[in-house]
C-alpha atoms as a PDB file:
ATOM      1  CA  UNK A   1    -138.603  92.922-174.418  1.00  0.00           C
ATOM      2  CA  UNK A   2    -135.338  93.104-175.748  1.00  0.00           C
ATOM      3  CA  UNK A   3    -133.756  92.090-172.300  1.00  0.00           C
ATOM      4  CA  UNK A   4    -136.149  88.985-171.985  1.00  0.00           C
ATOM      5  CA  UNK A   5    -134.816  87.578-175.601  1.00  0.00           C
ATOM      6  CA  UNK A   6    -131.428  88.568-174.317  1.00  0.00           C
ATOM      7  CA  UNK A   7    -131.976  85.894-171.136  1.00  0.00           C
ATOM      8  CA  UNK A   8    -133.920  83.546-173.043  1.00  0.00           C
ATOM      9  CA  UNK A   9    -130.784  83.679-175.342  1.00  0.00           C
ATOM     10  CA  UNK A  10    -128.155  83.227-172.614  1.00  0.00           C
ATOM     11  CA  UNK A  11    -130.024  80.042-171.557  1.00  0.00           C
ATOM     12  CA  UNK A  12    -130.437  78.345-174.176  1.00  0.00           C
ATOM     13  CA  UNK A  13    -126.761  78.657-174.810  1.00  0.00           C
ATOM     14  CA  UNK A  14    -126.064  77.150-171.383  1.00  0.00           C
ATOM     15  CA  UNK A  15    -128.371  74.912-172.133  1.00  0.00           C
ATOM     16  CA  UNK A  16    -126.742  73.710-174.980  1.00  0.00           C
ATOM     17  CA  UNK A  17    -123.533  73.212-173.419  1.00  0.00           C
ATOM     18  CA  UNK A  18    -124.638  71.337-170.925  1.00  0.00           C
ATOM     19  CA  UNK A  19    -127.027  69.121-173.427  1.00  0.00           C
ATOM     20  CA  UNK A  20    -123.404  68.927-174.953  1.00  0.00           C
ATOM     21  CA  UNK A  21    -121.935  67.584-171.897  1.00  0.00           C
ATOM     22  CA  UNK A  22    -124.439  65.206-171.352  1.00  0.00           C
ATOM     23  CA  UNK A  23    -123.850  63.704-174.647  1.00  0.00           C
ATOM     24  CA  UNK A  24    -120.055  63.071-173.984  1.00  0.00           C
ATOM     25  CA  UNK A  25    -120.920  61.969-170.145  1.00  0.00           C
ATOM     26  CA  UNK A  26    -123.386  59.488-171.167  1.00  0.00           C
ATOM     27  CA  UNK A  27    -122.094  58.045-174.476  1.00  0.00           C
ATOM     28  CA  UNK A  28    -122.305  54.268-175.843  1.00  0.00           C
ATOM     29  CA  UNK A  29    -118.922  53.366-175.146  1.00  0.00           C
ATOM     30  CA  UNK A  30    -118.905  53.803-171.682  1.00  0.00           C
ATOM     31  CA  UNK A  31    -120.107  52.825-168.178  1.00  0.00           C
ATOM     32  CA  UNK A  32    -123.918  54.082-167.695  1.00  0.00           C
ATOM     33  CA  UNK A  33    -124.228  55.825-164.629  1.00  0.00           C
ATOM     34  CA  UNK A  34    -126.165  58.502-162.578  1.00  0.00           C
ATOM     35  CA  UNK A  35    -125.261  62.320-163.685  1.00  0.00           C
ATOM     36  CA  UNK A  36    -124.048  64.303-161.249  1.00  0.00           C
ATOM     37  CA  UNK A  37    -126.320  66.805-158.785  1.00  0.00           C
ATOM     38  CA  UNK A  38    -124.828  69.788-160.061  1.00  0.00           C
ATOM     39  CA  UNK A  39    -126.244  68.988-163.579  1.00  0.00           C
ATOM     40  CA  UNK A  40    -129.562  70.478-164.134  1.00  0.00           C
ATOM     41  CA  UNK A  41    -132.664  68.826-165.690  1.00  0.00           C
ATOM     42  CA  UNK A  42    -132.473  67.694-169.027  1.00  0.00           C
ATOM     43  CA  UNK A  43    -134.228  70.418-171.758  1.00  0.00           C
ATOM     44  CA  UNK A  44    -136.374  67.564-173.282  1.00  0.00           C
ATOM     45  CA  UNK A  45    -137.931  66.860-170.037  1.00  0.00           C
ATOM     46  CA  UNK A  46    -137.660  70.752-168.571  1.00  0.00           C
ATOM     47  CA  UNK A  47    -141.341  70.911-168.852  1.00  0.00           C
ATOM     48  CA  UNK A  48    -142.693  67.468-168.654  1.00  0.00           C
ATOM     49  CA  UNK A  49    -145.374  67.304-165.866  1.00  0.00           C
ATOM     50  CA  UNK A  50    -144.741  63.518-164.034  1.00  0.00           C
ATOM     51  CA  UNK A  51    -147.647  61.684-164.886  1.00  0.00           C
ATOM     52  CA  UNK A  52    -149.542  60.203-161.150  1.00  0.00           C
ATOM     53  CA  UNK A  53    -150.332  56.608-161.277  1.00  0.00           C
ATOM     54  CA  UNK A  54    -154.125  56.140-161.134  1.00  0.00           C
ATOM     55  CA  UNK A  55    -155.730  53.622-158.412  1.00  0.00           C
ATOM     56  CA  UNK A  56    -159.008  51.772-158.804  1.00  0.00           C
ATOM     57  CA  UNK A  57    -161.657  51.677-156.053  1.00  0.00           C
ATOM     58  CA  UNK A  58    -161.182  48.132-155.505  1.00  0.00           C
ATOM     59  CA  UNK A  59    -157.395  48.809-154.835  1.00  0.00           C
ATOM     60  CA  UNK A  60    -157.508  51.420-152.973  1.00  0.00           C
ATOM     61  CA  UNK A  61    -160.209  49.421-150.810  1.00  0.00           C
ATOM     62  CA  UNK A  62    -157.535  46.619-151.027  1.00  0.00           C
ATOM     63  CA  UNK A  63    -154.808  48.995-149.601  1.00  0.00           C
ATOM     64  CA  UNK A  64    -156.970  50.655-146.653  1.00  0.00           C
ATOM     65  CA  UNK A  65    -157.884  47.070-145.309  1.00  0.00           C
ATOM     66  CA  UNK A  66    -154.415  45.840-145.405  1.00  0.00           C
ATOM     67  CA  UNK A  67    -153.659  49.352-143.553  1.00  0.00           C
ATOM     68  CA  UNK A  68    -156.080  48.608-140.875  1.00  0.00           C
ATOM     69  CA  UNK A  69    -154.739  44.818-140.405  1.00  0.00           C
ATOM     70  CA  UNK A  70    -151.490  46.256-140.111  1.00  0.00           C
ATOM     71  CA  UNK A  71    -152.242  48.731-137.196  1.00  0.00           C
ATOM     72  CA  UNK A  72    -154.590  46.277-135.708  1.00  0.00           C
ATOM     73  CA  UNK A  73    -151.317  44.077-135.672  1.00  0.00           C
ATOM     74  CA  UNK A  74    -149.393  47.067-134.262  1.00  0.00           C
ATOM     75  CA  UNK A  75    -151.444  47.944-131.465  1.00  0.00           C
ATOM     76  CA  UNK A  76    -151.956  44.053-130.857  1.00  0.00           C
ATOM     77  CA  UNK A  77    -148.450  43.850-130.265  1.00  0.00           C
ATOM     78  CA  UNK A  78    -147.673  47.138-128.224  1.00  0.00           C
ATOM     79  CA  UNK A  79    -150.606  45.917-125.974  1.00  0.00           C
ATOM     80  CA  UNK A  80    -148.483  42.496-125.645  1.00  0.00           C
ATOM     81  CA  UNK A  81    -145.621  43.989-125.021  1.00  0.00           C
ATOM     82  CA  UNK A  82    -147.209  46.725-122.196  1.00  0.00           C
ATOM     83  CA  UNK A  83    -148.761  43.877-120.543  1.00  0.00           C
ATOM     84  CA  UNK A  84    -145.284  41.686-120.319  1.00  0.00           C
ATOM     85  CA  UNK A  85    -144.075  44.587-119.129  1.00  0.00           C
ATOM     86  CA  UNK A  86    -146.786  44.814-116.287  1.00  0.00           C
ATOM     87  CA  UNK A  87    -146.176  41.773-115.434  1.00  0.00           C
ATOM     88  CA  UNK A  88    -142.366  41.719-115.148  1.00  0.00           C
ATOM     89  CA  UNK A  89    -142.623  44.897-113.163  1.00  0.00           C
ATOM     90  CA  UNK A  90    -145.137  42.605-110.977  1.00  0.00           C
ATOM     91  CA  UNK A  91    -143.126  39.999-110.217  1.00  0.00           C
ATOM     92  CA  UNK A  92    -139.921  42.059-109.884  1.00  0.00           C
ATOM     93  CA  UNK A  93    -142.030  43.780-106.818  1.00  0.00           C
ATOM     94  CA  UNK A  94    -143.480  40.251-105.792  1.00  0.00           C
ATOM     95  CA  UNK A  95    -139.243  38.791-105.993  1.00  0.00           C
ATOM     96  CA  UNK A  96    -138.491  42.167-104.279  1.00  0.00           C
ATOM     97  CA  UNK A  97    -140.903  41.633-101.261  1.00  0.00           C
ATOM     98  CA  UNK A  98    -140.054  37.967-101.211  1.00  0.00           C
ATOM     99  CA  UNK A  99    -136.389  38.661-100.833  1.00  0.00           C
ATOM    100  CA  UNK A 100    -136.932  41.096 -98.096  1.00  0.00           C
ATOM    101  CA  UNK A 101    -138.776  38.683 -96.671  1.00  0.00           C
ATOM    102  CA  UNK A 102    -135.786  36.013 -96.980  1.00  0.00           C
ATOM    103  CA  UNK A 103    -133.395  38.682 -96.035  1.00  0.00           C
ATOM    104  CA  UNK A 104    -135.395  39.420 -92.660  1.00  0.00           C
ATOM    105  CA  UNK A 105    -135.365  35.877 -91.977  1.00  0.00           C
ATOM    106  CA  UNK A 106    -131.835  35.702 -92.217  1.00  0.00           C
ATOM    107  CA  UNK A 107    -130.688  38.465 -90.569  1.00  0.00           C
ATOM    108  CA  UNK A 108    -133.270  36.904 -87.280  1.00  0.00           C
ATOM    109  CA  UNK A 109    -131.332  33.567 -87.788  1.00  0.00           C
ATOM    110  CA  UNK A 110    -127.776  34.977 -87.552  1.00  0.00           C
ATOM    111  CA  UNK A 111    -128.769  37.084 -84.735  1.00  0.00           C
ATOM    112  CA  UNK A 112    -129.775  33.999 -82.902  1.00  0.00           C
ATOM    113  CA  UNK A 113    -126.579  32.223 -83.685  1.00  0.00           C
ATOM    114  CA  UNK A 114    -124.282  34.960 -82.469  1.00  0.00           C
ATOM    115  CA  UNK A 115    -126.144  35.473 -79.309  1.00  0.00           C
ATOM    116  CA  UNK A 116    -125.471  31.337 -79.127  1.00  0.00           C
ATOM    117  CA  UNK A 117    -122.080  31.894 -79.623  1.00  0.00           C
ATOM    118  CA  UNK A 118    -121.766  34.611 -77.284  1.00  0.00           C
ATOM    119  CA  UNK A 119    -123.769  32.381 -74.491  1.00  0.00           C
ATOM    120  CA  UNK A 120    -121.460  29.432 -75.093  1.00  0.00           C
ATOM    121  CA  UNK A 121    -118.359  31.510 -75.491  1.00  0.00           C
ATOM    122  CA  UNK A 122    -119.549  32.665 -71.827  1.00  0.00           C
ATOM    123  CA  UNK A 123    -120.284  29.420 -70.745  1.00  0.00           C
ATOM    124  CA  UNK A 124    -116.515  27.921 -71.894  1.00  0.00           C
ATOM    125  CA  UNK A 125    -114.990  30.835 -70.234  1.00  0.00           C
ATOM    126  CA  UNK A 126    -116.775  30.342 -67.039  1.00  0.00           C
ATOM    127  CA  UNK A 127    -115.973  26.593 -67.674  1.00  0.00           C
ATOM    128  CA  UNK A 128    -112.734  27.097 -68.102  1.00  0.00           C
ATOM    129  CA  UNK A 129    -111.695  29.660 -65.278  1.00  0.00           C
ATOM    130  CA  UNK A 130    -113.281  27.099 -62.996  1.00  0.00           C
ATOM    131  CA  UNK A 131    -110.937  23.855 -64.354  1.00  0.00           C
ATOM    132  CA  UNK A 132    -108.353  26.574 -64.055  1.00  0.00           C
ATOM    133  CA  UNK A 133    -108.969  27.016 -60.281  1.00  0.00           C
ATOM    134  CA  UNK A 134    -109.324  23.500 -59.611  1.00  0.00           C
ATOM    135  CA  UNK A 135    -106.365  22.650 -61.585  1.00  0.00           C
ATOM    136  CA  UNK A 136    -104.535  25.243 -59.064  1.00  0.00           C
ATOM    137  CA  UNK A 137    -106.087  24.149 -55.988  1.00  0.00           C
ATOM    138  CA  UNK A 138    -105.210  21.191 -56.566  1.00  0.00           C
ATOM    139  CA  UNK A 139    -101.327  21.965 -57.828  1.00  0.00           C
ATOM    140  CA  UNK A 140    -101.509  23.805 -54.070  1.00  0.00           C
ATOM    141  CA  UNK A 141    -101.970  20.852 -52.603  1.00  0.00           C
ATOM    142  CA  UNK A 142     -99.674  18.298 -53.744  1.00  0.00           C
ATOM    143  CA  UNK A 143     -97.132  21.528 -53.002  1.00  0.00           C
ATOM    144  CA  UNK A 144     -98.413  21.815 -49.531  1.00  0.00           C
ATOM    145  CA  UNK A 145     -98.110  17.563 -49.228  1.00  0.00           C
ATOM    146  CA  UNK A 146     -94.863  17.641 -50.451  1.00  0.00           C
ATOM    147  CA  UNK A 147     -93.580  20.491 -48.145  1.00  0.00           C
ATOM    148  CA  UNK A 148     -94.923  18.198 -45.315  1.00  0.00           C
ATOM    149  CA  UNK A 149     -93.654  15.183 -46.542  1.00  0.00           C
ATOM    150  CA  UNK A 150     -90.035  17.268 -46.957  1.00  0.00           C
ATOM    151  CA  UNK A 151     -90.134  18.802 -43.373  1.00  0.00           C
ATOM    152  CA  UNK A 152     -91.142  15.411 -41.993  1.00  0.00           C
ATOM    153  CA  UNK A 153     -88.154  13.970 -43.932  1.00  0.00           C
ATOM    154  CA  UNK A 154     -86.252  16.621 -42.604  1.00  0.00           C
ATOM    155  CA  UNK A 155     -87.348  16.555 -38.700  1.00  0.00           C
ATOM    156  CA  UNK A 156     -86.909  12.353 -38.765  1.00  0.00           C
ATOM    157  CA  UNK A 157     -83.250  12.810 -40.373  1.00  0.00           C
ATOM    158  CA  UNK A 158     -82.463  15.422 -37.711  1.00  0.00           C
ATOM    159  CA  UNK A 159     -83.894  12.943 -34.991  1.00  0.00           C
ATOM    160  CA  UNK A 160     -81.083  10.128 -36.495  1.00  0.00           C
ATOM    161  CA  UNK A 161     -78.436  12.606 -36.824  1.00  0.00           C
ATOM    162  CA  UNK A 162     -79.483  13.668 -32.568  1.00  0.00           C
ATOM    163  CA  UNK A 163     -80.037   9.879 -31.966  1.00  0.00           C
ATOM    164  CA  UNK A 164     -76.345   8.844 -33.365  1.00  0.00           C
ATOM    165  CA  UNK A 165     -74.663  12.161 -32.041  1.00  0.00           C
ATOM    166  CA  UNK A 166     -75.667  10.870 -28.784  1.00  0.00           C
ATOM    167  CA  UNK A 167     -74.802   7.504 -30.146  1.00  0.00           C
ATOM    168  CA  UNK A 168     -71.197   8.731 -30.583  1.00  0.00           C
ATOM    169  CA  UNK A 169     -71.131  10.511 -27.254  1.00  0.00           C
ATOM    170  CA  UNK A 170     -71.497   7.523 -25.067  1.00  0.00           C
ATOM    171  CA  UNK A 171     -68.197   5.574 -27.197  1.00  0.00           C
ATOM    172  CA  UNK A 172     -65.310   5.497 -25.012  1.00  0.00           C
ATOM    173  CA  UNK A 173     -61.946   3.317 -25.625  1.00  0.00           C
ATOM    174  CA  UNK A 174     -63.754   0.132 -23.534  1.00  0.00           C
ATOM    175  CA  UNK A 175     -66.928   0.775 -25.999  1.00  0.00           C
ATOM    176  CA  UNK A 176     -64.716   1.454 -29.199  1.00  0.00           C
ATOM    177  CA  UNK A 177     -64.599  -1.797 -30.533  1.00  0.00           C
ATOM    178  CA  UNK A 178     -68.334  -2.711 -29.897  1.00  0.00           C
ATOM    179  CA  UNK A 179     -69.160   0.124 -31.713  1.00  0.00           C
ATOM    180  CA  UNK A 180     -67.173  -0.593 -34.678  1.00  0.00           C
ATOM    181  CA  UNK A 181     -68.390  -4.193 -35.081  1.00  0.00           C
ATOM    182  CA  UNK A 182     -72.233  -2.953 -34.704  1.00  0.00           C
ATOM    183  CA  UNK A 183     -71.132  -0.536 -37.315  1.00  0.00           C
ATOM    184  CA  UNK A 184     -70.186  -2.882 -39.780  1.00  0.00           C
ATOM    185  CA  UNK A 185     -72.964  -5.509 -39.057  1.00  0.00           C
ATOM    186  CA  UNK A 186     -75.708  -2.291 -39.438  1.00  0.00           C
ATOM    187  CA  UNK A 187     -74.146  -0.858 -42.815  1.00  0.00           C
ATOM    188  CA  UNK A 188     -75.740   2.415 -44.197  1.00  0.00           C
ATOM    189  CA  UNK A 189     -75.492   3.923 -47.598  1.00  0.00           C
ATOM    190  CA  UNK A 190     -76.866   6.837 -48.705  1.00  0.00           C
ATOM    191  CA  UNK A 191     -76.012   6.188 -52.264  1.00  0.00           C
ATOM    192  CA  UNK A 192     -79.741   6.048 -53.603  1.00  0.00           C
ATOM    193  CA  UNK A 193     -82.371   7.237 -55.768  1.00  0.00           C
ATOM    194  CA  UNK A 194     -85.632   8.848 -55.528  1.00  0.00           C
ATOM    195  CA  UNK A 195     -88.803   8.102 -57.382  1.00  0.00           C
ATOM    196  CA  UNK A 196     -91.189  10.800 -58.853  1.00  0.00           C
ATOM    197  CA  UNK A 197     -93.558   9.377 -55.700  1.00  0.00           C
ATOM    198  CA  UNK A 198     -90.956   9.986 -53.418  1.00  0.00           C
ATOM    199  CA  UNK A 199     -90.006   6.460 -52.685  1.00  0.00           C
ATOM    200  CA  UNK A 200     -86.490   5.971 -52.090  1.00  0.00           C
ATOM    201  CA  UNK A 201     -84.962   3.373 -54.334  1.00  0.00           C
ATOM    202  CA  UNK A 202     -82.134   1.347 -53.235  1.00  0.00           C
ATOM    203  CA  UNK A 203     -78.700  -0.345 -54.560  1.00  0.00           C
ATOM    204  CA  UNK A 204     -79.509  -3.854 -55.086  1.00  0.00           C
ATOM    205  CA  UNK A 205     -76.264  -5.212 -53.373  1.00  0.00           C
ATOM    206  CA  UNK A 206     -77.724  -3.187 -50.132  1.00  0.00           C
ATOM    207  CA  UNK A 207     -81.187  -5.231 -50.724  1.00  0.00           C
ATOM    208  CA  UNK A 208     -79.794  -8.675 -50.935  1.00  0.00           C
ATOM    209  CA  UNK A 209     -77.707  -7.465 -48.411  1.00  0.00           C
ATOM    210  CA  UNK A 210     -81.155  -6.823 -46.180  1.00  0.00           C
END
C-alpha cells in the first residue's frame, strides 16, 4: 500500500511540473501554438472519456443513400473507363491488321517495281551492247573503205610515178627540149590539202590556172 501512495506521489509531482510547463509554454503573451508530442495529456482532461457525436435515423439514412450514389457513380465510371479501354485495344488490333495489310501491299508493289527495273535494266543493256556492235561494225567499215581508198591512192600514184619513169626514159638530147616545154605547159603541184572526205583541195592560182 505504502508503495502505491509512493507512485501515486511521484506522479503527481511530474505531473505538476509539467502542468507547470504548460503554463509558461502556453501563456497570454505569446504565440498560441500546438504542444509538443513528447508532452503528455493534460491532468484536467487525463480521464475525460471523448464524448461520440450522436446521428439521427434520418441522417444516417441521408448518409447511406449518398454512399450508394457515390459507388453507383464509381462503378459507372470504372465500367466507362473498361469499356474505352476495350475499345482502344479493338481498334489498336483493327489499325494493327489494317497496317499489315498496307504493309503487304507495299512490300507486293516494290517487288514489282524492282523486278521492272531489273527487266528494263536488262533490256538497256541488251540495247546497248547491240548499238555498241553496230557502232563498231560500222567504225570497221569506214576503216576497211578508207584502207581501200588509201591502197587505191597508193597503186594509181605508183602507176604515174611507172608512167613518168618511163616518161623520162624515152628523153634523149633531140627530145630534151620538147619535154621541157610540155613540162611547163602541164604544171603539177603537190602543194595541197585534204578534206575530212578525202577530197583533195587545191591552190587557187593552180585552179584559175586549170
Amino acid at each position: 500500500m505504502l508503495r502505491t501512495l509512493c507512485h501515486i506521489e511521484r506522479f503527481l509531482q511530474k505531473e505538476a511540473v509539467l502542468a507547470r510547463t504548460q503554463v509558461r509554454l502556453f501563456r497570454s503573451d505569446l504565440p498560441r501554438f500546438r504542444k509538443p508530442r513528447w508532452m503528455p495529456r493534460a491532468p484536467s482532461k487525463l480521464f475525460e472519456l471523448p464524448k461520440h457525436p450522436v446521428i439521427s435515423e434520418e441522417e444516417k439514412l441521408q448518409y447511406e443513400a449518398l454512399v450508394k450514389n457515390y459507388d453507383a457513380e464509381i462503378r459507372a465510371i470504372q465500367n466507362f473507363f473498361r469499356d474505352e479501354q476495350a475499345r482502344t485495344e479493338a481498334e489498336k488490333g483493327k489499325f494493327s491488321e489494317t497496317t499489315i495489310h498496307e504493309e503487304e501491299i507495299f512490300e507486293a508493289q516494290l517487288k514489282a517495281v524492282e523486278q521492272e527495273n531489273m527487266e528494263i535494266a536488262e533490256r538497256r543493256k541488251i540495247e546497248h551492247e547491240k548499238a555498241f556492235h553496230e557502232r563498231m561494225a560500222l567504225l570497221l567499215e569506214e576503216k576497211r573503205v578508207a584502207e581501200e581508198n588509201e591502197q587505191r591512192r597508193i597503186e594509181e600514184a605508183r602507176q604515174l610515178l611507172s608512167k613518168e619513169m618511163e616518161n623520162f626514159k624515152n628523153i634523149t638530147l633531140e627530145t630534151l627540149d620538147e619535154a621541157i616545154e610540155r613540162a611547163l605547159d602541164n604544171q603539177s603541184t603537190y602543194d595541197f590539202a585534204l578534206s575530212a572526205t578525202g577530197e583533195i583541195l587545191r591552190p587557187k592560182s593552180e585552179k584559175r590556172a586549170g
